[in-house]
Protein backbone atom coordinates (compact mmCIF):
# COMPACT_ATOMS: atom_id res chain seq x y z
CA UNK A 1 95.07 45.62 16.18
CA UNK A 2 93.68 49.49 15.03
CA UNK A 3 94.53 48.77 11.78
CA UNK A 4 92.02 45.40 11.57
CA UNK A 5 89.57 47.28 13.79
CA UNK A 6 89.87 50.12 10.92
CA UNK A 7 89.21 47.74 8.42
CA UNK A 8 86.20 45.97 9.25
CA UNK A 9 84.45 50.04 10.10
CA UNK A 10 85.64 50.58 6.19
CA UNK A 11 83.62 47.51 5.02
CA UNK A 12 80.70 48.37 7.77
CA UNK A 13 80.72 51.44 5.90
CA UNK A 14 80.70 50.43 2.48
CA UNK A 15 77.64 47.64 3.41
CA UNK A 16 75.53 50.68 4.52
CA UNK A 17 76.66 52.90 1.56
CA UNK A 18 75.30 49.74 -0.71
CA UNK A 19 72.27 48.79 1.38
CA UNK A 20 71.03 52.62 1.03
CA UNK A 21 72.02 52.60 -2.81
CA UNK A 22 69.53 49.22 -3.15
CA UNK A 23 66.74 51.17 -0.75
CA UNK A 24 66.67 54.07 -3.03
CA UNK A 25 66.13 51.98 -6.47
CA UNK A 26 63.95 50.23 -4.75
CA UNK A 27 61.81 53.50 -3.67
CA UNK A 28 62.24 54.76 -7.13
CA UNK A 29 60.91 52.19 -8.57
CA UNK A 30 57.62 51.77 -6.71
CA UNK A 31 56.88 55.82 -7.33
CA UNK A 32 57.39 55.01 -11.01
CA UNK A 33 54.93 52.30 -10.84
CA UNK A 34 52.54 54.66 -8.71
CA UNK A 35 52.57 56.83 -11.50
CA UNK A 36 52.14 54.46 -14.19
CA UNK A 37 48.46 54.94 -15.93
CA UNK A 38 45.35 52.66 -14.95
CA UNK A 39 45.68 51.19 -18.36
CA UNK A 40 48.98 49.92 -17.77
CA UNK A 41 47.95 47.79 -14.43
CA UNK A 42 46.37 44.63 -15.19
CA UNK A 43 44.34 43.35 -12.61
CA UNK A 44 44.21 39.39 -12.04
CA UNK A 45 41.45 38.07 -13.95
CA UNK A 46 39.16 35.93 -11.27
CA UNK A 47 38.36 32.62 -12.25
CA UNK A 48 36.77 31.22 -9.53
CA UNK A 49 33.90 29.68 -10.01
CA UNK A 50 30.30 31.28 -9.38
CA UNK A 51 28.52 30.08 -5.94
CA UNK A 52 25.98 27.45 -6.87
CA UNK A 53 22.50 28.83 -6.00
CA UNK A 54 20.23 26.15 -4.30
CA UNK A 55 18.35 25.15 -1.56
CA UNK A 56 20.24 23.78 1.57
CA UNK A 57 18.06 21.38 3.89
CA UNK A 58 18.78 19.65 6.82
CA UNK A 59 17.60 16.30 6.92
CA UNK A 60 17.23 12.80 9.07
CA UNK A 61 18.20 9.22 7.55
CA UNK A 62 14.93 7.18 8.12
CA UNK A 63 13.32 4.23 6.19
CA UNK A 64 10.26 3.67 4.26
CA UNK A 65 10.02 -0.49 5.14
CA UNK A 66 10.42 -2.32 8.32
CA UNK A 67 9.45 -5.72 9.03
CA UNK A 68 8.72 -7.39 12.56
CA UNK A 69 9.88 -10.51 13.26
CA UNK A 70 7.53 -12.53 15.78
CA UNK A 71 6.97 -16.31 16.93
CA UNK A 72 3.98 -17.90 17.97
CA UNK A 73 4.42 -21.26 18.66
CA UNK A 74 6.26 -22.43 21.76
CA UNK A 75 10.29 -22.16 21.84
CA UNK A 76 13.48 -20.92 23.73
CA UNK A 77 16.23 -18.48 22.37
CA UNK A 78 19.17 -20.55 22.92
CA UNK A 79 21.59 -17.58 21.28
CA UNK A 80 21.40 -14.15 19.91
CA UNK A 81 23.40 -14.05 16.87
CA UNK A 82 23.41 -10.22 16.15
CA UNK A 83 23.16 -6.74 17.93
CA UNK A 84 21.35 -3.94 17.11
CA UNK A 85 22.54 -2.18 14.45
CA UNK A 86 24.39 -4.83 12.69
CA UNK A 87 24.05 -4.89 8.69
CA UNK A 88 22.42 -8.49 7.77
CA UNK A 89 22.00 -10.48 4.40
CA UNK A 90 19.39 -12.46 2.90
CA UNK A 91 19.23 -15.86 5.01
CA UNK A 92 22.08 -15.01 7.66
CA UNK A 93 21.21 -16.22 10.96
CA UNK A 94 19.37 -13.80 13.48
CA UNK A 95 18.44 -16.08 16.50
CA UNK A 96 18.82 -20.11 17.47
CA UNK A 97 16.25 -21.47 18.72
CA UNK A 98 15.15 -24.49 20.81
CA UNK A 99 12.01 -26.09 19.25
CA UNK A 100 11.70 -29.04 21.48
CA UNK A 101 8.39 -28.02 22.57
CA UNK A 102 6.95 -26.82 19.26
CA UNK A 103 7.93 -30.32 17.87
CA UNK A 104 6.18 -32.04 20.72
CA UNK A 105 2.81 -30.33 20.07
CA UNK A 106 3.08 -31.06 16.38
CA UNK A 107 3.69 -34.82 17.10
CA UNK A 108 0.37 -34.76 19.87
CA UNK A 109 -1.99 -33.11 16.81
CA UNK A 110 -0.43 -35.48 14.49
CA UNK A 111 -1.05 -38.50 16.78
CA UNK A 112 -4.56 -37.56 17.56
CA UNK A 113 -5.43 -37.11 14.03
CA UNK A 114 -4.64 -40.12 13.15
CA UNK A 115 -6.29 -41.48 16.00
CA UNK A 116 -9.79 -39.72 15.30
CA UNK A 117 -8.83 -40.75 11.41
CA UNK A 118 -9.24 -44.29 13.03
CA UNK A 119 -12.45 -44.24 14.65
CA UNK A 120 -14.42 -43.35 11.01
CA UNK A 121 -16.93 -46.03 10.90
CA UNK A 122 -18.83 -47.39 7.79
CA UNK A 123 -22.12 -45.98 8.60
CA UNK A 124 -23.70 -44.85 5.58
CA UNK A 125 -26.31 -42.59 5.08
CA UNK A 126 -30.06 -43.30 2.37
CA UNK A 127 -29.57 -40.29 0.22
CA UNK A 128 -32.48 -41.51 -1.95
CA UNK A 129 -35.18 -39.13 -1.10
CA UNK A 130 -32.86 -36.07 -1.09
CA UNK A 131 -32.23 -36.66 -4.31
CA UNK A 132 -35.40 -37.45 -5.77
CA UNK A 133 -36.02 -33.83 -4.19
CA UNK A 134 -32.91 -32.04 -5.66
CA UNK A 135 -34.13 -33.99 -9.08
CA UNK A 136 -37.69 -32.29 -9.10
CA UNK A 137 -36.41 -28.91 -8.00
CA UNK A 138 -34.19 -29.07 -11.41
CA UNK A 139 -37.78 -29.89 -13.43
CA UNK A 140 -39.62 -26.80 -11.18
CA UNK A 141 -36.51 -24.87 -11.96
CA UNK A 142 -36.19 -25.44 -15.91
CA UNK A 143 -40.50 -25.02 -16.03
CA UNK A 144 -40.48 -21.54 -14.21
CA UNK A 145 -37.57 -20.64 -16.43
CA UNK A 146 -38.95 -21.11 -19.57
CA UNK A 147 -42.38 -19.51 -18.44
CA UNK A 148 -40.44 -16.43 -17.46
CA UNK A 149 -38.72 -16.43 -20.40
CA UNK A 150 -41.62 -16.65 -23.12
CA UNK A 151 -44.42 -15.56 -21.09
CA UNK A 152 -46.19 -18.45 -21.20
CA UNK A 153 -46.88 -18.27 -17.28
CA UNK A 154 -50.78 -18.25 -16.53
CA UNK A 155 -50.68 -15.13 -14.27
CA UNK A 156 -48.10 -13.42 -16.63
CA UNK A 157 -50.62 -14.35 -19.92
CA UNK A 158 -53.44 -13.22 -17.45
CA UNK A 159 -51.89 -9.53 -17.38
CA UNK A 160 -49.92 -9.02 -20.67
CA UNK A 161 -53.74 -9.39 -21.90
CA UNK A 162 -54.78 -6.65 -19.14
CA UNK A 163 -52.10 -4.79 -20.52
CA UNK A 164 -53.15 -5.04 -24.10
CA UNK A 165 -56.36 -3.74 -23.10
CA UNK A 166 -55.84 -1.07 -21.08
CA UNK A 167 -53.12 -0.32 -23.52
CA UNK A 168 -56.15 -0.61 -26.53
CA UNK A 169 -58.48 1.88 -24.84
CA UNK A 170 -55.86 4.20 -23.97
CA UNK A 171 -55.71 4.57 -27.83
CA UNK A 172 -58.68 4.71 -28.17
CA UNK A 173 -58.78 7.72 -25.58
CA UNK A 174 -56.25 9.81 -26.93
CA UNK A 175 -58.24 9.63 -30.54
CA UNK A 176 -61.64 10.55 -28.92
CA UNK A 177 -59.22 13.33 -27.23
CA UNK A 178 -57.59 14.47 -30.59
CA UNK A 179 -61.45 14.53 -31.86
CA UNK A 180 -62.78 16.17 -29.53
CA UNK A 181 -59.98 19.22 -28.80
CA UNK A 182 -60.76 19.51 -32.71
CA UNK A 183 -64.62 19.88 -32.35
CA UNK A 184 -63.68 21.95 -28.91
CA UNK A 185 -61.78 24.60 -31.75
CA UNK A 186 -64.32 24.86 -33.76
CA UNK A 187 -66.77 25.13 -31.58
CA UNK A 188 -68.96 22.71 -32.19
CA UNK A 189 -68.69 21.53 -28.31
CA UNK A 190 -68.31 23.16 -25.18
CA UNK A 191 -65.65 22.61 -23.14
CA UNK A 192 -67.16 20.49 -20.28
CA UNK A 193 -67.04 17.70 -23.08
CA UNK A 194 -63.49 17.71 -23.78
CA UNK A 195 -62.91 17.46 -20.16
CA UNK A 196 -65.16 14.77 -19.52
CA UNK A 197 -62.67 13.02 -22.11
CA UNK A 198 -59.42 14.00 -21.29
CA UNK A 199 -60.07 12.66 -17.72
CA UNK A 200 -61.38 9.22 -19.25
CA UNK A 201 -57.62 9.80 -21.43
CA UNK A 202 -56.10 9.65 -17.50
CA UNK A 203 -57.70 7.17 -16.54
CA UNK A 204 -56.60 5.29 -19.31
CA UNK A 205 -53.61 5.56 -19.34
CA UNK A 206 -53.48 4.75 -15.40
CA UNK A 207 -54.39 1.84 -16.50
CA UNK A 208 -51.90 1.04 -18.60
CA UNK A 209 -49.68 1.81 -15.73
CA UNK A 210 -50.96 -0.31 -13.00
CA UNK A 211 -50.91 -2.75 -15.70
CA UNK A 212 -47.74 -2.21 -16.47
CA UNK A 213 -46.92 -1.94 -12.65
CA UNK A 214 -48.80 -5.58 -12.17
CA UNK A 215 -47.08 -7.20 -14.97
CA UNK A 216 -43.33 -6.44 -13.61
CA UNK A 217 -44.31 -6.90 -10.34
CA UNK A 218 -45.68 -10.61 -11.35
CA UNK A 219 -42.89 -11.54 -13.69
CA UNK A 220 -40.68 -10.27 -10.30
CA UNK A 221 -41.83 -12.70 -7.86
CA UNK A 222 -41.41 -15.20 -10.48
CA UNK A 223 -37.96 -14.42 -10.73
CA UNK A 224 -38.05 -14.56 -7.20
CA UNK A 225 -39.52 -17.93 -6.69
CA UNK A 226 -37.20 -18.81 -9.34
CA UNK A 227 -33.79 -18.03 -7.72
CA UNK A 228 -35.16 -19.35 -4.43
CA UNK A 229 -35.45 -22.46 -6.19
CA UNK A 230 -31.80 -22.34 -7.28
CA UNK A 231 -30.66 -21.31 -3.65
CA UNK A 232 -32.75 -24.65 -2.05
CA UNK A 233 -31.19 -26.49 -5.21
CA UNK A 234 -27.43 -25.10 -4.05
CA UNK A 235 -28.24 -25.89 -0.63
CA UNK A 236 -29.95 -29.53 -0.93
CA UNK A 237 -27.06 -30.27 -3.44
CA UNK A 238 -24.23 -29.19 -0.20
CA UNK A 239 -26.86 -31.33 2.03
CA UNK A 240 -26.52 -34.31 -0.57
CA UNK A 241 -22.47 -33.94 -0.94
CA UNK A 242 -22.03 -33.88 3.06
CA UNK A 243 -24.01 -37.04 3.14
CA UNK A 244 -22.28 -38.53 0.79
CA UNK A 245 -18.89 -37.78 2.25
CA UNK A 246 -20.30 -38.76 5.74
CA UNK A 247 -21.30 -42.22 4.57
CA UNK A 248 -17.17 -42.79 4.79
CA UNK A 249 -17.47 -41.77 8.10
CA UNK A 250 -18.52 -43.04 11.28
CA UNK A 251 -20.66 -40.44 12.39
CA UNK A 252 -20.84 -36.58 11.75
CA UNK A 253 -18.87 -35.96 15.05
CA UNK A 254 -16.63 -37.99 14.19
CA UNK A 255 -16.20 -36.44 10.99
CA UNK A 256 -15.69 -32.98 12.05
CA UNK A 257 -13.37 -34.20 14.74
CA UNK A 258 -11.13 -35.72 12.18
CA UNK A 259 -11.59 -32.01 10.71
CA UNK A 260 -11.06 -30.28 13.26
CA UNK A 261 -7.78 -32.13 14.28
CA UNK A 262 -6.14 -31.59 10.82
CA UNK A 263 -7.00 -28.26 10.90
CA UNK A 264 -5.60 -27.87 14.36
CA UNK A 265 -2.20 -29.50 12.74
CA UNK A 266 -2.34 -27.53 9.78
CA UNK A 267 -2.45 -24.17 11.82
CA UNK A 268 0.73 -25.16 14.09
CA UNK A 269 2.28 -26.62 11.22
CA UNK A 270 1.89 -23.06 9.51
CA UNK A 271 3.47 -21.57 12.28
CA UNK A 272 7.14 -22.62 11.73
CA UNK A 273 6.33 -22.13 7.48
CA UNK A 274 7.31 -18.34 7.66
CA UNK A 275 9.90 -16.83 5.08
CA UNK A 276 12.54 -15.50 8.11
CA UNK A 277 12.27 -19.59 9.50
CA UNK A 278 14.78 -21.48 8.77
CA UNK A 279 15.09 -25.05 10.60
CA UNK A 280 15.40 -23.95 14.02
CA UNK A 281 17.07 -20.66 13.16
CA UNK A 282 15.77 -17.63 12.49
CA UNK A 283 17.02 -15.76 9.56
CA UNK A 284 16.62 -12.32 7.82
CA UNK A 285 14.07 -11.80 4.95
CA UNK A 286 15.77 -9.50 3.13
CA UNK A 287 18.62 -8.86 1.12
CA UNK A 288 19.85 -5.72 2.74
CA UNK A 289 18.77 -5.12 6.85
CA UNK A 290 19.62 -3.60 9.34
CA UNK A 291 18.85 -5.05 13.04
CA UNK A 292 16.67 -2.91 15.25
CA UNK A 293 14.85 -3.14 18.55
CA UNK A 294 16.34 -6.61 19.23
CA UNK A 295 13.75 -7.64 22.50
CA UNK A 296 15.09 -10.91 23.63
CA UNK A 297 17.74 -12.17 25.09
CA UNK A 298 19.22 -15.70 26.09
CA UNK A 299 16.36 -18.07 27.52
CA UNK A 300 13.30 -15.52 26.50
CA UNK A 301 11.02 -18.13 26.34
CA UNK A 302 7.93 -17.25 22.73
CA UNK A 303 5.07 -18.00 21.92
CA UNK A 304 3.31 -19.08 25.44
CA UNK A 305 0.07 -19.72 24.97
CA UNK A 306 0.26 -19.64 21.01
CA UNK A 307 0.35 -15.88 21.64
CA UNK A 308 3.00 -13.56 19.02
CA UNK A 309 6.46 -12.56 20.69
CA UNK A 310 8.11 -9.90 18.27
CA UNK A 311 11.58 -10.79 18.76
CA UNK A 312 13.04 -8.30 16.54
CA UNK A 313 12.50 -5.86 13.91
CA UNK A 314 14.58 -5.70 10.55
CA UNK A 315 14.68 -2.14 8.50
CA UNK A 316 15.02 -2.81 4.68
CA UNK A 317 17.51 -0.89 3.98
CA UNK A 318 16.85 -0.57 0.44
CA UNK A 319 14.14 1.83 1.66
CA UNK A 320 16.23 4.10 2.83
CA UNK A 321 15.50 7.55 2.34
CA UNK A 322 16.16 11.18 3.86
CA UNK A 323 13.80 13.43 5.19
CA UNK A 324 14.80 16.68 4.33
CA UNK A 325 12.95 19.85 6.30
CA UNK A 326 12.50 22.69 3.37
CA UNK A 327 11.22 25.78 4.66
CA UNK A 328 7.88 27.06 3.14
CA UNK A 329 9.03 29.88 1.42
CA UNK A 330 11.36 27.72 -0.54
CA UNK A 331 9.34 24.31 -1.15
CA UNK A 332 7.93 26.20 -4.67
CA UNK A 333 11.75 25.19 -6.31
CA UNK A 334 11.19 21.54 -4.89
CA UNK A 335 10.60 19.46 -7.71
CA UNK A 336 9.62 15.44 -7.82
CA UNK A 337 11.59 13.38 -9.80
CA UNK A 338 14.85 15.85 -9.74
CA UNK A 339 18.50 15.68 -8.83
CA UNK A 340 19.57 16.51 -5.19
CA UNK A 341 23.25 16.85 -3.42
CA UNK A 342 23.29 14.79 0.49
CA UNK A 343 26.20 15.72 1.90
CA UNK A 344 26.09 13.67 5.37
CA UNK A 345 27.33 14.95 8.41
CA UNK A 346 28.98 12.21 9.06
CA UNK A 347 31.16 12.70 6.45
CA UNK A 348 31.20 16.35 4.78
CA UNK A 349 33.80 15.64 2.50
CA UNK A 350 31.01 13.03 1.10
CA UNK A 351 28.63 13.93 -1.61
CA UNK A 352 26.06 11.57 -2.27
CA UNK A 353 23.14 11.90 -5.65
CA UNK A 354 19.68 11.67 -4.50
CA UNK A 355 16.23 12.13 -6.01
CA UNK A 356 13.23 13.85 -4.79
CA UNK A 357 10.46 10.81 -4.46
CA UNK A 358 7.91 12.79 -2.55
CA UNK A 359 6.81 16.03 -1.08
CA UNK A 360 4.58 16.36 1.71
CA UNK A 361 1.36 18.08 1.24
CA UNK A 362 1.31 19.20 5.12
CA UNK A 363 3.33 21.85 6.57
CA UNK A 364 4.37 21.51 9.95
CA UNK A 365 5.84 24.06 12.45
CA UNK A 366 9.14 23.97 13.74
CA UNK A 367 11.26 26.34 15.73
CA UNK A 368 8.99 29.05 15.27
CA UNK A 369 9.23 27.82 11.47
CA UNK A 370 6.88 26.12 9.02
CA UNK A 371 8.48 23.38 7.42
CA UNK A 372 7.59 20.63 4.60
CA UNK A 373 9.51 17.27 4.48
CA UNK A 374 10.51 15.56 1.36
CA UNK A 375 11.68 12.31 0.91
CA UNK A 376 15.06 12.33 -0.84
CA UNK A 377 16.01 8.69 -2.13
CA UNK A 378 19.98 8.40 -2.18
CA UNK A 379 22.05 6.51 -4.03
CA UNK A 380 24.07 4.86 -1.62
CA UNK A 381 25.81 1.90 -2.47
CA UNK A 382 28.21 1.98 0.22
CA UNK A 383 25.42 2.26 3.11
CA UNK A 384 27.39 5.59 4.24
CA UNK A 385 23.08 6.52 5.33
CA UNK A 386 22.46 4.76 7.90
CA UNK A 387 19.15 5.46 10.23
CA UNK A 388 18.61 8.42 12.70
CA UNK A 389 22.15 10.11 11.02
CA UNK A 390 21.45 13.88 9.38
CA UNK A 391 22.41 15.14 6.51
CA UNK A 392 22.47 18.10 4.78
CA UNK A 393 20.25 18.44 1.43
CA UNK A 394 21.36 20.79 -1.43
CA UNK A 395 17.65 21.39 -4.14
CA UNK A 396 18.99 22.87 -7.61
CA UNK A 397 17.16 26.13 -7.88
CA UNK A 398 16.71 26.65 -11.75
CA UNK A 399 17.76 30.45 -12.98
């Protein structure tokens, strides 16, 4: 028993003898490397990349197209086929509806058109006298035309020759002028003389003037006359066509009642003729939507009274854009047209290309801040942007 016990203190002795013996090369060698020279210590070269310099933004999903979807002829929603929210497709059903009513009306306008259709008598109308009228306004029309155009008008002869002699002596004026501011130089006459003629000069050449003034003023309410006579023409020819088409019918009331009626048919035919109607369903409009503000339910009853019920809106998703809120010291980097990083919160491992489309020209304050927003349009073709989610917005800013 003492000899084992002095056996295993021999080996405890030589671990501790060896474990000392490794402590001391150990120590040695770290004060050899302490007093190695700077140039012998090569630090790790970094190669981490530099921080990106930009312009972070926060910014709200919204949309740039939305499109209400409304009835206004009489029906019942019989089922909502979507929630708000939901992602729709061009022509996938929205809402069912029951028609029953709106096909009833149609069916009463149709039946009364034809009715009033019916009732068109034979009665026809003498048109000969109207016509003998709309004939000799074409001759009045073609004669006034021609005398406006050559002058050959007896009141328009009347003062081109007015003209021609007011415009004769007011020659004649300025030479007796020209003579006389020659005598005037020379001395030969005083100047009371070559007043006396330089006022008969104005005169003159008011004359011409007024005559002037007369002649346009004459050859005006010719022109005048003239395109009354084409208006009574226009409107005896309309008179003359309505006659014409009322000599079919049994009377003018008549007439317009038949009018009326189709109209009336037209209008609520119309009604149901809307790109989003399909049948008795309503569908979306566009290729890419997203359901919002959905304002019906089971049994709403639209249209009462003809009036517009706006069922539900649709965003176009395609329109999609972010809002981003740059601060004002920063909006100078902003540029249109250039590369952006979204990185959306709900996803920050996400980073989504974008591309500046617009940049407010308003500031607005916020948190004690002014901000301007620019539109950002993503490029999103997984629809990870949806509306009302925030994103962050990284601008480039150019060294």
């Amino acid at each position: 028993m003492k000899e084992t016990i002095k056996k295993r203190k021999k080996w405890l002795a030589t671990g501790v003898f060896v474990l000392a013996a490794v402590l001391l090369v150990v120590f040695a060698i770290g004060r050899g490397l302490d007093k190695s020279s700077p140039s012998e210590i090569t630090a790790p070269e970094d190669t981490s990349p530099e921080p990106e310099q930009g312009i972070e933004a926060w910014g709200e999903v919204s949309y740039g197209t939305v499109y209400d979807i409304s009835i206004d002829f009489p029906s019942v929603v019989t089922d909502v086929n979507v929630r708000e929210g939901d992602r729709v497709t061009l022509g996938q059903t929205l809402l069912t509806l029951d028609m029953t009513e709106y096909l009833g009306t149609l069916e009463k306008l149709r039946l009364k058109l034809e009715a009033d259709k019916a009732q068109l008598g034979a009665v026809s109308q003498d048109t000969s006298a109207l016509e003998a009228d709309i004939a000799q306004t074409k001759k009045d029309i073609r004669t006034k035309t021609g005398e406006l155009a050559t002058g050959t008008n007896a009141n328009l002869k009347m003062l081109q020759t007015a003209l021609d002699l007011s415009q004769k002596q007011f020659e004649s004026a300025k030479e007796d002028v020209s003579n006389y501011q020659a005598l005037y130089e020379s001395g030969a006459v005083p100047k009371e003389t070559l007043d006396q003629y330089a006022d008969i000069l104005d005169q003159r050449q008011k004359a011409v003037s007024d005559a002037q003034e007369s002649l346009s003023k004459a050859r005006g309410d010719l022109q005048t006359a003239l395109d009354q006579l084409n208006l009574s023409l226009k409107s005896k020819e309309v008179q003359l066509s309505q006659l014409k088409d009322a000599n079919s019918a049994n009377t003018a009331q008549q007439n317009t009642g038949v009018s009326a009626s189709r109209i009336d048919l037209d209008i609520m035919r119309n009604k149901s003729v809307k790109d989003y109607i399909s049948g008795n369903l309503i569908v979306s409009n566009v290729k890419n939507g997203i359901v919002q503000d959905i304002r019906v339910v089971n049994g709403t009853r639209l249209g009462m009274q003809n009036a517009p019920t706006t069922v539900l809106s649709l965003i176009d998703a395609d329109s999609i854009v972010v809002s981003a809120e740059v601060d004002e010291e920063f909006i100078k980097n902003v540029v249109a047209g250039e590369t952006v990083r979204i990185v959306p919160e709900s996803d920050r491992d996400l980073t989504l290309p974008g591309t500046v489309t617009r940049i407010s020209n308003v500031a607005v304050e916020k948190d004690g801040k002014r901000i301007v927003k620019v539109e950002v349009k993503p490029q999103d073709p997984d629809g990870v942007l949806k509306p009302g989610y925030s994103a962050d917005v990284f601008f480039p800013v150019k060294k």
